[in-house]
Protein backbone atom coordinates (compact mmCIF):
# COMPACT_ATOMS: atom_id res chain seq x y z
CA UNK A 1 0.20 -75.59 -67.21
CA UNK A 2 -1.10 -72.32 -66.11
CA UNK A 3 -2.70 -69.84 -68.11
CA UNK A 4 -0.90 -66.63 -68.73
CA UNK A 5 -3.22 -63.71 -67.34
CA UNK A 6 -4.08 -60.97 -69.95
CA UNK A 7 -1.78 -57.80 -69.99
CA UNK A 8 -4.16 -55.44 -69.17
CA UNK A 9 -6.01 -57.75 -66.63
CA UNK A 10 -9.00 -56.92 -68.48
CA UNK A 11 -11.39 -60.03 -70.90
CA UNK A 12 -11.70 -59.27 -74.19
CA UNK A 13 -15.17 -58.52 -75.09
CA UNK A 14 -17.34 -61.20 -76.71
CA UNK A 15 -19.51 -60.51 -80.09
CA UNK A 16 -23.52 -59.74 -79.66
CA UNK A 17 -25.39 -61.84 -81.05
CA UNK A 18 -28.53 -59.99 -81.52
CA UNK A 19 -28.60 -59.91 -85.85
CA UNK A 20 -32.49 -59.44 -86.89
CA UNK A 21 -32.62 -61.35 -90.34
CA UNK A 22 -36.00 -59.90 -90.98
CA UNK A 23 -35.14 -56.30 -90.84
CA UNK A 24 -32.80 -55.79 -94.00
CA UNK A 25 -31.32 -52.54 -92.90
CA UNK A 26 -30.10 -54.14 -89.34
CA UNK A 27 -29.14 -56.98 -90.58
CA UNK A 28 -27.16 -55.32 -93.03
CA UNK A 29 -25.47 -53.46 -90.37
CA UNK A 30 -24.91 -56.29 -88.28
CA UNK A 31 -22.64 -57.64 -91.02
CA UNK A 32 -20.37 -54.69 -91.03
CA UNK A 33 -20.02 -54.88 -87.34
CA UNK A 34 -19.14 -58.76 -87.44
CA UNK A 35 -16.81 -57.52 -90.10
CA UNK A 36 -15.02 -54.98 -88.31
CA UNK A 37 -15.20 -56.82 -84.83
CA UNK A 38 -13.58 -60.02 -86.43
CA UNK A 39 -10.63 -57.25 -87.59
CA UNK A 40 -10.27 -55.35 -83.87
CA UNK A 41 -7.53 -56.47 -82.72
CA UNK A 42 -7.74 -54.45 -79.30
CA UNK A 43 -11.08 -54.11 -76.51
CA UNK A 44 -11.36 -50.86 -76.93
CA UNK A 45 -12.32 -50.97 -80.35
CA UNK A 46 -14.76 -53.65 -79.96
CA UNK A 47 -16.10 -51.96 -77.15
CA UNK A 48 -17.24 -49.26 -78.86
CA UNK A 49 -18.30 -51.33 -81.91
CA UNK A 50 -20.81 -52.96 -79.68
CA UNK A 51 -21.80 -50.26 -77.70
CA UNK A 52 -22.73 -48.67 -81.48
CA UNK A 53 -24.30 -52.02 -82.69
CA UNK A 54 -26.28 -51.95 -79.17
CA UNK A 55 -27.17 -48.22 -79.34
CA UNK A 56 -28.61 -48.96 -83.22
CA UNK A 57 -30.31 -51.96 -81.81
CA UNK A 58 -32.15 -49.99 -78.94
CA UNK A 59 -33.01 -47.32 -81.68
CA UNK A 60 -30.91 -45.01 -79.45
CA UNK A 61 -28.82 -44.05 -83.11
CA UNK A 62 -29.64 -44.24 -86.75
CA UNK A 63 -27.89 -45.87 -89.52
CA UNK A 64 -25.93 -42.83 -90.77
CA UNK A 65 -24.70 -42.43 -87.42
CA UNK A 66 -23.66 -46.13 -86.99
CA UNK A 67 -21.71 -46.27 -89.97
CA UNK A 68 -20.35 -43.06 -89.75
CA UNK A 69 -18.97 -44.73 -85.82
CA UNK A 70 -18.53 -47.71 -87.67
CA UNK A 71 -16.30 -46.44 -90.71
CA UNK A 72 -12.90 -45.98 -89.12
CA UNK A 73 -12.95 -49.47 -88.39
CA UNK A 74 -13.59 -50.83 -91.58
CA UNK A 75 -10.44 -49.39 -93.31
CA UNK A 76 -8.77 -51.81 -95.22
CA UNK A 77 -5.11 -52.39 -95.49
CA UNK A 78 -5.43 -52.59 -99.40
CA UNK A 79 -4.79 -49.80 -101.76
CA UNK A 80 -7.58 -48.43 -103.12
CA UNK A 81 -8.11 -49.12 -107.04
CA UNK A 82 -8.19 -47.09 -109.22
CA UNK A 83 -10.97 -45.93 -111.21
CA UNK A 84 -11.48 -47.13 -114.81
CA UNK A 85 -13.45 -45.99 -118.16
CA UNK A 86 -14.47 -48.66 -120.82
CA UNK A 87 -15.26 -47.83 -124.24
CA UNK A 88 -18.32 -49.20 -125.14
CA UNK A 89 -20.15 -48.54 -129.15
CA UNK A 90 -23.61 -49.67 -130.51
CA UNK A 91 -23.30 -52.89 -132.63
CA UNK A 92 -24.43 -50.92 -135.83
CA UNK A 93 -21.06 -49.24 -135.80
CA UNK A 94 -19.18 -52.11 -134.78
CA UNK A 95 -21.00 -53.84 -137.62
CA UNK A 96 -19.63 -51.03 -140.11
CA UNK A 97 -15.90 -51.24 -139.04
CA UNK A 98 -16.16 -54.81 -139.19
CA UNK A 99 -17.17 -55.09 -142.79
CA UNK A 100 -14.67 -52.19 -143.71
CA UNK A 101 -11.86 -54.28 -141.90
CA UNK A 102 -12.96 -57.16 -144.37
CA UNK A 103 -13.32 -55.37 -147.54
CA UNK A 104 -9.60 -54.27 -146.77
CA UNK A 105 -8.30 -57.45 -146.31
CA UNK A 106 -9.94 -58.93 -149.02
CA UNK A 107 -8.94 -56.25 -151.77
CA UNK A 108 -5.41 -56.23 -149.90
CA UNK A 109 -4.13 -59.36 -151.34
């Protein structure tokens, strides 16, 4: 069997593995780039993102700038939800209509 050679002629580029656990912050941003590497479906794309990851790495850029490089690939095919409000009271009042529920039922019958 013989392999079939890439379209482009070109290897796909592999993942860095240079996470930093102890900083927070990096490591942090290390997981969106696995994240949106692991979604790339073409090089270019995951060129970049580890050109950014590198750049961040080397202190070349700062976070706002990585994720702002970063962002477009992290769309998600989802819909976005919408927003919802919840109705919240103290139990004092809920208390009240409680007891003014049961008076009516039990003068009701």
């Amino acid at each position: 069997m013989t392999e079939q050679p890439n379209p482009n002629n070109q290897t796909q580029p592999q993942k860095l593995l240079i996470d930093n656990p102890e900083n927070f912050q990096f490591h942090a941003a290390y997981v969106v780039y696995e994240e949106a590497f692991d979604k790339a479906r073409d090089s270019q794309a995951k060129e970049e993102l580890n050109r950014n990851i590198q750049d961040l790495f080397d202190n070349k850029i700062d976070m706002g700038t990585f994720y702002g490089n970063v962002s477009r690939f992290r769309k998600s095919d989802a819909p976005r939800q919408e927003r919802f409000s919840m109705q919240t009271q103290r139990k004092r009042d809920w208390r009240k209509k409680e007891q003014r529920q049961d008076r009516i039922k039990r003068h009701k019958k």
